[in-house]
PDB file of N, CA and C in Angstrom:
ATOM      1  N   UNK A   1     105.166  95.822  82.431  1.00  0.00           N
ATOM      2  CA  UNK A   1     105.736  94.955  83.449  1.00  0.00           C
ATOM      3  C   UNK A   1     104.859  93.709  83.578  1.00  0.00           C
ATOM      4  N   UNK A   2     105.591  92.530  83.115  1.00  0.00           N
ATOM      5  CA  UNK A   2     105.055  91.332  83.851  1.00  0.00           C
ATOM      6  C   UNK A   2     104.036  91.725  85.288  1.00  0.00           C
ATOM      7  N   UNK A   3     102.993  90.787  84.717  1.00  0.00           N
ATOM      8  CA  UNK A   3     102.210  90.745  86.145  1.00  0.00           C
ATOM      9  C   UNK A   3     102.956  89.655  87.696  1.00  0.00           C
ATOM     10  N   UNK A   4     103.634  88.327  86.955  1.00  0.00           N
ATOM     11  CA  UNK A   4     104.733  88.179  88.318  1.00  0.00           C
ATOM     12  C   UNK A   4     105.415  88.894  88.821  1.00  0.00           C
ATOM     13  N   UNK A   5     105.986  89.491  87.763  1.00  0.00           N
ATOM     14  CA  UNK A   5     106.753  90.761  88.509  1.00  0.00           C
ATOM     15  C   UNK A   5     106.018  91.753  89.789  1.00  0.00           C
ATOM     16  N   UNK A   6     104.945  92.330  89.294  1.00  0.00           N
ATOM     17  CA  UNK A   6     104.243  92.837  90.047  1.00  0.00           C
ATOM     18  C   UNK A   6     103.762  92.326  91.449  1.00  0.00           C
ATOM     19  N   UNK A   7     103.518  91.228  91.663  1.00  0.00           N
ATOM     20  CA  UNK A   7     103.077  90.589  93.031  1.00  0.00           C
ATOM     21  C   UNK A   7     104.429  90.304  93.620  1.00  0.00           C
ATOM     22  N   UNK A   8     105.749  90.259  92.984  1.00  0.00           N
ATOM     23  CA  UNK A   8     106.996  89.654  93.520  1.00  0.00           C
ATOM     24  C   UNK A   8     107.543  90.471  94.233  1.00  0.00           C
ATOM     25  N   UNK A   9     107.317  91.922  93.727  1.00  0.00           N
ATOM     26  CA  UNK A   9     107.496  93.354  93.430  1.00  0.00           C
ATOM     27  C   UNK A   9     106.713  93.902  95.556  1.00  0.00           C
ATOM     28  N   UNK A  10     105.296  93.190  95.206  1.00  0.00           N
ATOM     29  CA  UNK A  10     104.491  93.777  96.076  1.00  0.00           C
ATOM     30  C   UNK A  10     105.369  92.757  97.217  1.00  0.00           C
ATOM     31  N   UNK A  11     105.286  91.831  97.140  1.00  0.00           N
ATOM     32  CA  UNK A  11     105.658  90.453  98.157  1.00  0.00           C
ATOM     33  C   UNK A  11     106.842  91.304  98.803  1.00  0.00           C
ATOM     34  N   UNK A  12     107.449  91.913  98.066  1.00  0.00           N
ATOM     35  CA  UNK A  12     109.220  92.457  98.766  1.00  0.00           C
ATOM     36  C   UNK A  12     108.582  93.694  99.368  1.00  0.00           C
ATOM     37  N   UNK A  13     107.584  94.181  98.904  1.00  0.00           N
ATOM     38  CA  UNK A  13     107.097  95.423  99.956  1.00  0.00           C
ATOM     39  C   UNK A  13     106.738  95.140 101.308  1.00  0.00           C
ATOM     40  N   UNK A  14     105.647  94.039 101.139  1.00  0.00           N
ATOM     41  CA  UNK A  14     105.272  93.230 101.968  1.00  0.00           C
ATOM     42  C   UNK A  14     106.006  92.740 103.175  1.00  0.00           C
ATOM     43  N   UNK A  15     107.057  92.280 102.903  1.00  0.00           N
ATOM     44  CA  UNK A  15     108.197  91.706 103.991  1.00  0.00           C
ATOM     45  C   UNK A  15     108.812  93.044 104.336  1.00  0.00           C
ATOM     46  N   UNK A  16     109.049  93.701 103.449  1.00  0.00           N
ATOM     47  CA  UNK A  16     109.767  94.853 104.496  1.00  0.00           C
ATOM     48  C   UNK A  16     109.209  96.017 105.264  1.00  0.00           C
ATOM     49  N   UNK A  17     107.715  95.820 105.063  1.00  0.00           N
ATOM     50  CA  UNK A  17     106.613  95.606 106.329  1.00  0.00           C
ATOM     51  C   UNK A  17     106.174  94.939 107.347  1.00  0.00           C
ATOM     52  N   UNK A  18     106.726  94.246 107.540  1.00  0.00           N
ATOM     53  CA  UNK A  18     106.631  92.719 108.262  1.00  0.00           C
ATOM     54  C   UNK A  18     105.647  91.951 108.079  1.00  0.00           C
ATOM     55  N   UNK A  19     104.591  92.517 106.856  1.00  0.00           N
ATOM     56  CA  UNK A  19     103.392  91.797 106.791  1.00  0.00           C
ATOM     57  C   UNK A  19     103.492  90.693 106.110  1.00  0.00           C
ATOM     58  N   UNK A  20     103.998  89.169 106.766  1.00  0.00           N
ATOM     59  CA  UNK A  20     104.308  88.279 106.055  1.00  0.00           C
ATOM     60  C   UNK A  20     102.986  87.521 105.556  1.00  0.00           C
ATOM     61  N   UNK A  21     102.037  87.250 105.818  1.00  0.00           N
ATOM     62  CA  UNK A  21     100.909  86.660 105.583  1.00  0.00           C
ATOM     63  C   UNK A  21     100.703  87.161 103.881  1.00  0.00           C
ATOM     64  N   UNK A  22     100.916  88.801 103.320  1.00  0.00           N
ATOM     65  CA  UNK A  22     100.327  89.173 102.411  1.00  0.00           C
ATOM     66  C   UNK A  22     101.332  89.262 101.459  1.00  0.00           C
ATOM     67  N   UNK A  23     102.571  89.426 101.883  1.00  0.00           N
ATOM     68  CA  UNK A  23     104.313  89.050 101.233  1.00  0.00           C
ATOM     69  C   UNK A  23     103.777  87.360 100.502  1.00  0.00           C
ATOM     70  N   UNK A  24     103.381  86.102 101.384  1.00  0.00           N
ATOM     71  CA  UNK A  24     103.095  84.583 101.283  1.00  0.00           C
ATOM     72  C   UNK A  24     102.389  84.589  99.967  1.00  0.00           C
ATOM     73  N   UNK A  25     101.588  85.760 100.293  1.00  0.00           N
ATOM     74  CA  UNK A  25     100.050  85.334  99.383  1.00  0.00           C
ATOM     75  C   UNK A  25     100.455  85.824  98.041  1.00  0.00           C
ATOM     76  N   UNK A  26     101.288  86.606  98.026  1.00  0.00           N
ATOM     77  CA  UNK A  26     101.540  87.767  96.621  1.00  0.00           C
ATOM     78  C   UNK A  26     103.019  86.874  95.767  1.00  0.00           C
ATOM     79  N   UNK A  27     103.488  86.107  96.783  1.00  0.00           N
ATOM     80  CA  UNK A  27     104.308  85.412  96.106  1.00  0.00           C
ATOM     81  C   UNK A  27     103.946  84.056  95.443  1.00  0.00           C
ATOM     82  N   UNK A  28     103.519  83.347  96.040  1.00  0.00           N
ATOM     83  CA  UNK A  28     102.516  82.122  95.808  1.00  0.00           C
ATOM     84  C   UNK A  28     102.073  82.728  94.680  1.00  0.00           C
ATOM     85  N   UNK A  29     101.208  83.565  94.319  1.00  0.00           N
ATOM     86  CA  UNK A  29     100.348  84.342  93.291  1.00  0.00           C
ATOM     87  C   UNK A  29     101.742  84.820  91.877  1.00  0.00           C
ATOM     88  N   UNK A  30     102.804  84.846  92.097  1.00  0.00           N
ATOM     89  CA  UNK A  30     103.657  85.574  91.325  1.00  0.00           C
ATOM     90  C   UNK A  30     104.357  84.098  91.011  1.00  0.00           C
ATOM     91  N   UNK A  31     104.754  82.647  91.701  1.00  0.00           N
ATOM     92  CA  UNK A  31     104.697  81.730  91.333  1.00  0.00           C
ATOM     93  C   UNK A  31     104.028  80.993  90.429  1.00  0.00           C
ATOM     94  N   UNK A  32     102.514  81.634  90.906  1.00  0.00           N
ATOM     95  CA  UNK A  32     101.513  80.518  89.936  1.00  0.00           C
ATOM     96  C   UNK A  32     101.636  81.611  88.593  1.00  0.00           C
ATOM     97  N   UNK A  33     101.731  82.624  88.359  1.00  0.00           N
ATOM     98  CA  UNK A  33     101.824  83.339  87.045  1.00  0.00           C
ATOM     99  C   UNK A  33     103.218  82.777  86.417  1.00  0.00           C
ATOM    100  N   UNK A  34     104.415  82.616  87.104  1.00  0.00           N
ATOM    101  CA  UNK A  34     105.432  81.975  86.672  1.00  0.00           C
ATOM    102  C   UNK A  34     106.400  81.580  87.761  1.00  0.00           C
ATOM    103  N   UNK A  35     106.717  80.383  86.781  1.00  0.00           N
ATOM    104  CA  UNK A  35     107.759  79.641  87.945  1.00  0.00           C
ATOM    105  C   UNK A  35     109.350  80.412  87.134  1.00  0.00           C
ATOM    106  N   UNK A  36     109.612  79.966  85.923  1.00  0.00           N
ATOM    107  CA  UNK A  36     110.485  80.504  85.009  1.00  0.00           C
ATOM    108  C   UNK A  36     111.445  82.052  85.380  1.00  0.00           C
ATOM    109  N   UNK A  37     112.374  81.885  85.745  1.00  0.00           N
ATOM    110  CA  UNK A  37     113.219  83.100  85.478  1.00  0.00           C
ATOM    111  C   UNK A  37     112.426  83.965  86.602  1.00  0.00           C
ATOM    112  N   UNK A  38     111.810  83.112  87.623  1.00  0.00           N
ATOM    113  CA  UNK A  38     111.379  83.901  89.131  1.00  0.00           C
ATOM    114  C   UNK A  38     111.891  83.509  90.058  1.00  0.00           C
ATOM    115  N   UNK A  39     113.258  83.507  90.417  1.00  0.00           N
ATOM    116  CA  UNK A  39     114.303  83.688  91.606  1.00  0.00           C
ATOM    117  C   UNK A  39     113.523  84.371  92.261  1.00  0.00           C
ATOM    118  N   UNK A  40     113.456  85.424  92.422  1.00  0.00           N
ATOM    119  CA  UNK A  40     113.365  86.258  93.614  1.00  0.00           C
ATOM    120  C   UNK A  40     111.768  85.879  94.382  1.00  0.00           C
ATOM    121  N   UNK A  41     110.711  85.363  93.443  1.00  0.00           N
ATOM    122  CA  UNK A  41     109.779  84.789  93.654  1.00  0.00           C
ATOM    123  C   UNK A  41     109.874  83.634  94.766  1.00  0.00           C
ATOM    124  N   UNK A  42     110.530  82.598  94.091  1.00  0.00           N
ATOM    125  CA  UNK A  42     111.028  81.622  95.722  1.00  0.00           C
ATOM    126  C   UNK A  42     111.360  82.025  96.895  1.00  0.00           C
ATOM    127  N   UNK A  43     112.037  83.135  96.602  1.00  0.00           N
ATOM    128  CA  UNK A  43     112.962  83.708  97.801  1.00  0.00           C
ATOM    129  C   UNK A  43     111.725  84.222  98.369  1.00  0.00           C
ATOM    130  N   UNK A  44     111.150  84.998  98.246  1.00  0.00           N
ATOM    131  CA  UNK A  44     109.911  85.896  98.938  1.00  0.00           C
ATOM    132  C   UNK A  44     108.976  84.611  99.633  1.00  0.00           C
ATOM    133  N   UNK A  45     108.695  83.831  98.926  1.00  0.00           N
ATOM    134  CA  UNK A  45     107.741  82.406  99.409  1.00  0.00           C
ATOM    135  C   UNK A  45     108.613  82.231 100.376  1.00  0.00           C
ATOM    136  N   UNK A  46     109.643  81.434 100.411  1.00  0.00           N
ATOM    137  CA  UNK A  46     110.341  80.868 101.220  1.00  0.00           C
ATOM    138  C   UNK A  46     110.427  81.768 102.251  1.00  0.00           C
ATOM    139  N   UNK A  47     111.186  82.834 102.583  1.00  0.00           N
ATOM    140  CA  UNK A  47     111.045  83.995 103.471  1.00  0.00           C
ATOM    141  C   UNK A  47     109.821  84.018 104.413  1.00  0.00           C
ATOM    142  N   UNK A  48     109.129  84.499 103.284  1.00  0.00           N
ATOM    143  CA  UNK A  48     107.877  84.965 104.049  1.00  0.00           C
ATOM    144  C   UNK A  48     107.013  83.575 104.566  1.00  0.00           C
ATOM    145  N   UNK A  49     107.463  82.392 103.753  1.00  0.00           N
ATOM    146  CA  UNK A  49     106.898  81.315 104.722  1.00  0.00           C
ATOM    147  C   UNK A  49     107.650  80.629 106.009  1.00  0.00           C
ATOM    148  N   UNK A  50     108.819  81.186 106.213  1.00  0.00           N
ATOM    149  CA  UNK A  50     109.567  81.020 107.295  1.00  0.00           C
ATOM    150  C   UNK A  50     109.051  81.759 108.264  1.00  0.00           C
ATOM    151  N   UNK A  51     108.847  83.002 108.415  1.00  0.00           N
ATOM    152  CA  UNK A  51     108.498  84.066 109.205  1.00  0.00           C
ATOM    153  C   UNK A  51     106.986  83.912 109.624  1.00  0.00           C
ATOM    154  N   UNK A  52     106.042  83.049 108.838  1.00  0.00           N
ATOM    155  CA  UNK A  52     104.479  82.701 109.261  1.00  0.00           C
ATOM    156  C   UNK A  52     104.921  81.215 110.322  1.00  0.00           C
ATOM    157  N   UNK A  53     106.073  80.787 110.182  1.00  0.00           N
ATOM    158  CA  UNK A  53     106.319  79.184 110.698  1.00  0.00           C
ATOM    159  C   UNK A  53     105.608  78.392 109.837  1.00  0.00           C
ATOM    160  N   UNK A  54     105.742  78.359 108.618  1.00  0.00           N
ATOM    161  CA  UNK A  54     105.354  77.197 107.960  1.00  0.00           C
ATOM    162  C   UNK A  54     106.896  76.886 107.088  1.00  0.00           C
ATOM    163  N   UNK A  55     107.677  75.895 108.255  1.00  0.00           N
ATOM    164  CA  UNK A  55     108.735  75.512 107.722  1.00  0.00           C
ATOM    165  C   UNK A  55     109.122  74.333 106.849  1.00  0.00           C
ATOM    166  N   UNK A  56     108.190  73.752 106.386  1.00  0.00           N
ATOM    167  CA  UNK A  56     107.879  72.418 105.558  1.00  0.00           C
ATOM    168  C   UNK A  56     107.640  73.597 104.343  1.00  0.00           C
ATOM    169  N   UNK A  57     107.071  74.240 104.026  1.00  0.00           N
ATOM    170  CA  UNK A  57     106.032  74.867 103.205  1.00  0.00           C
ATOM    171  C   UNK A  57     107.826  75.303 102.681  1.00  0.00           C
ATOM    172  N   UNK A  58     108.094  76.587 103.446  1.00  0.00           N
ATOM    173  CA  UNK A  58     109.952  77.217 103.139  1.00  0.00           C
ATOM    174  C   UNK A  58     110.440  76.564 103.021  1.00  0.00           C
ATOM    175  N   UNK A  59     110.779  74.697 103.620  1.00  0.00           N
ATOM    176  CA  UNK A  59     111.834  74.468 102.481  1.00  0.00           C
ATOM    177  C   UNK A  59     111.488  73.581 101.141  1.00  0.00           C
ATOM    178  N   UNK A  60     110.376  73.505 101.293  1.00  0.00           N
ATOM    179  CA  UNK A  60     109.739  73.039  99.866  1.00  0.00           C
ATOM    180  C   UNK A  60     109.894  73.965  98.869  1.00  0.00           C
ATOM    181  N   UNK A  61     109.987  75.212  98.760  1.00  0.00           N
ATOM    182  CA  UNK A  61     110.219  76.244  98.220  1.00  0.00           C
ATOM    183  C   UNK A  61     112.012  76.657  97.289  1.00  0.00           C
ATOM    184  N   UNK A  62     112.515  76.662  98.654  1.00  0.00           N
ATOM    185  CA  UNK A  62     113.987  76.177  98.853  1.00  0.00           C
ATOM    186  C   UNK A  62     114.554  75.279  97.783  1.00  0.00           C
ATOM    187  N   UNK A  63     113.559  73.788  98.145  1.00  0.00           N
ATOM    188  CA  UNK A  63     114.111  72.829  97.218  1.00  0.00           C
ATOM    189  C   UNK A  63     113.966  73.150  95.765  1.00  0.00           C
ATOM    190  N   UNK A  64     112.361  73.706  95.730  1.00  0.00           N
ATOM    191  CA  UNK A  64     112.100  73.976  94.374  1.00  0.00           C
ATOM    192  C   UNK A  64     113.068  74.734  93.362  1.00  0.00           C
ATOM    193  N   UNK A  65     113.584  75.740  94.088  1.00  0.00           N
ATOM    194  CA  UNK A  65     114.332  76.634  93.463  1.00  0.00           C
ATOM    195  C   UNK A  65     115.423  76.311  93.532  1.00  0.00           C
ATOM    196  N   UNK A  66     116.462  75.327  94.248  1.00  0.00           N
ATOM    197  CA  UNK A  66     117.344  74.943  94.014  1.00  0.00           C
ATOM    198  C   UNK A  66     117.418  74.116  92.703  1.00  0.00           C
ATOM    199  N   UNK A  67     116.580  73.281  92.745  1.00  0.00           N
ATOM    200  CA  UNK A  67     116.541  72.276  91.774  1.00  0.00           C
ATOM    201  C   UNK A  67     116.155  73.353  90.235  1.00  0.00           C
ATOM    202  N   UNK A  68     115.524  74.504  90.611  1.00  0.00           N
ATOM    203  CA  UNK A  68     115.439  75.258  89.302  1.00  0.00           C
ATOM    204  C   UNK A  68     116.728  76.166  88.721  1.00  0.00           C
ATOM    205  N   UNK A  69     117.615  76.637  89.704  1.00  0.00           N
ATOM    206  CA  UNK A  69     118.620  77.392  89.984  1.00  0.00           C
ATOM    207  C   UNK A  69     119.786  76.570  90.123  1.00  0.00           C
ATOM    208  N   UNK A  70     120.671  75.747  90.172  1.00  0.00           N
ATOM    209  CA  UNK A  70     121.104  75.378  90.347  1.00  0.00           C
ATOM    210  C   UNK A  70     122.565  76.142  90.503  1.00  0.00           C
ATOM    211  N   UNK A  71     122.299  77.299  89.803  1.00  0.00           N
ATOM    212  CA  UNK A  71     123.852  78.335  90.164  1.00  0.00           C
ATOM    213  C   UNK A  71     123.704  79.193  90.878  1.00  0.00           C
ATOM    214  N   UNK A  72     122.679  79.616  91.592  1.00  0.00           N
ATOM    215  CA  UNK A  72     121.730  80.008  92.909  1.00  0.00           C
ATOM    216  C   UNK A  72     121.798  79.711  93.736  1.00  0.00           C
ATOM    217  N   UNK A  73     122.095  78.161  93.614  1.00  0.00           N
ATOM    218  CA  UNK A  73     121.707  77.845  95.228  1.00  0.00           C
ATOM    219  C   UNK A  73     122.278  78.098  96.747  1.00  0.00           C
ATOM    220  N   UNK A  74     123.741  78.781  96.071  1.00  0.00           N
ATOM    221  CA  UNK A  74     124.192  79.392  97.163  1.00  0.00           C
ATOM    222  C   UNK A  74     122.936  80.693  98.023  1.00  0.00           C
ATOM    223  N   UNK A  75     122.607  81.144  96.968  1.00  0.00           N
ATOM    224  CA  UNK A  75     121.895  82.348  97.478  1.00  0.00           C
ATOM    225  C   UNK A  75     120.647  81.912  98.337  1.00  0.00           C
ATOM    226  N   UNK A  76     120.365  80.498  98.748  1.00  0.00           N
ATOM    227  CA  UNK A  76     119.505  80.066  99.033  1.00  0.00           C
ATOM    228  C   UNK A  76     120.022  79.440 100.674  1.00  0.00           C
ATOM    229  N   UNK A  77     121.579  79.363 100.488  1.00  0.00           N
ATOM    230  CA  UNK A  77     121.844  78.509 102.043  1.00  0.00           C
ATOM    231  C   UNK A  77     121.407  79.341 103.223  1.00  0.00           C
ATOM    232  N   UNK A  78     121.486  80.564 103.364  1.00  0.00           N
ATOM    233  CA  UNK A  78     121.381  81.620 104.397  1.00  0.00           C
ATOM    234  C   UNK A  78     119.741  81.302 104.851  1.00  0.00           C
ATOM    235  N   UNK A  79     118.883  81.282 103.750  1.00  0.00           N
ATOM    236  CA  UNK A  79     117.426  81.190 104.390  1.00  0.00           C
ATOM    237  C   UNK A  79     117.080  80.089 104.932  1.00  0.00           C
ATOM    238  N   UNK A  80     118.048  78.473 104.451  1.00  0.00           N
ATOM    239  CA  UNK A  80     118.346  77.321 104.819  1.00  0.00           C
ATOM    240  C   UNK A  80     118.497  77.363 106.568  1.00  0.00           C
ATOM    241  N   UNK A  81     119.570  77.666 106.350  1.00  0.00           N
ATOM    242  CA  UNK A  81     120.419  77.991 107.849  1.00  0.00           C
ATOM    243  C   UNK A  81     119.095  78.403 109.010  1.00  0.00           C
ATOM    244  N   UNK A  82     118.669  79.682 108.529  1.00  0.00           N
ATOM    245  CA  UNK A  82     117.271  80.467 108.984  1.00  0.00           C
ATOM    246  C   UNK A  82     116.726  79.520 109.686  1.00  0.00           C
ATOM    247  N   UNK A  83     116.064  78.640 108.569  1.00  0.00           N
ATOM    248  CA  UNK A  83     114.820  77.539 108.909  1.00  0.00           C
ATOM    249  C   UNK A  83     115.195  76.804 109.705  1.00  0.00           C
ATOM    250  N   UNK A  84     116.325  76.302 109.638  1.00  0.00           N
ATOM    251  CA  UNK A  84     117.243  75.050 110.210  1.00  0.00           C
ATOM    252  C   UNK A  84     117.124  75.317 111.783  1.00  0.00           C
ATOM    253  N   UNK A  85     117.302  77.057 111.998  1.00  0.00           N
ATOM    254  CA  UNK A  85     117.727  77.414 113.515  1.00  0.00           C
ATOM    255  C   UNK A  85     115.947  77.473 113.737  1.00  0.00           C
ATOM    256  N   UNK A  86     115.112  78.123 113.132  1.00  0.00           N
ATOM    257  CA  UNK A  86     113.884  78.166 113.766  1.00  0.00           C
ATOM    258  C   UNK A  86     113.274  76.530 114.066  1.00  0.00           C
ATOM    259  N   UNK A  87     113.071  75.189 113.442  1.00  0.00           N
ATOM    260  CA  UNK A  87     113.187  74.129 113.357  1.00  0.00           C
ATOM    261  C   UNK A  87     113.441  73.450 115.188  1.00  0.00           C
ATOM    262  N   UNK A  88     114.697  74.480 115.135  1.00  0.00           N
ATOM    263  CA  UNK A  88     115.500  73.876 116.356  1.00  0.00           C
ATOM    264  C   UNK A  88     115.161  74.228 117.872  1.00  0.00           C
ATOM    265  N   UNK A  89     114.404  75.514 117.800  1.00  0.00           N
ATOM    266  CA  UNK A  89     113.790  76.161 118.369  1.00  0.00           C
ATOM    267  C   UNK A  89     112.658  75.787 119.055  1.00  0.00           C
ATOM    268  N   UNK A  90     111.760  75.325 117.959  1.00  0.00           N
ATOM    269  CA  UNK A  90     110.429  74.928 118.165  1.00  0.00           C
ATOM    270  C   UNK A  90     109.969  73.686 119.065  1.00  0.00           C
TER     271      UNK A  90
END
């Protein structure tokens, strides 16, 4: 197994722990091993950087992967939306 895999892997454990700080860190980390054919990698960044409130950081993420995905990017409006309402909040 890919080692991105592995931190992308941990990152989704991570969030469904609520431990977003270590979900952030393991994805970031599964990014810098690869950007390539790591969807689910953005998604975990983005996520888990929504949930720390670093909403500049999530949709920089967002963008990234849109612009990498481009037949994806639906799968990306929902966490959009997310940010959009926390944003509004604040």
């Amino acid at each position: 197994l890919p080692l991105y895999l592995l931190y992308s892997n941990r990152s989704a454990a991570y969030i469904q722990e609520k431990d977003f700080y270590a979900a952030y860190e393991d994805a970031k980390r599964s990014l810098t091993s690869q950007k390539a054919e790591n969807f689910k990698g953005f998604y975990r960044a983005a996520l888990s950087a929504y949930h720390l409130g670093f909403i500049s950081k999530a949709k920089s993420f967002i963008q990234e992967a849109v612009e990498q995905y481009h037949g994806k990017a639906e799968d990306y409006a929902n966490i959009e939306v997310l940010i959009e309402k926390k944003v509004k909040c604040m």
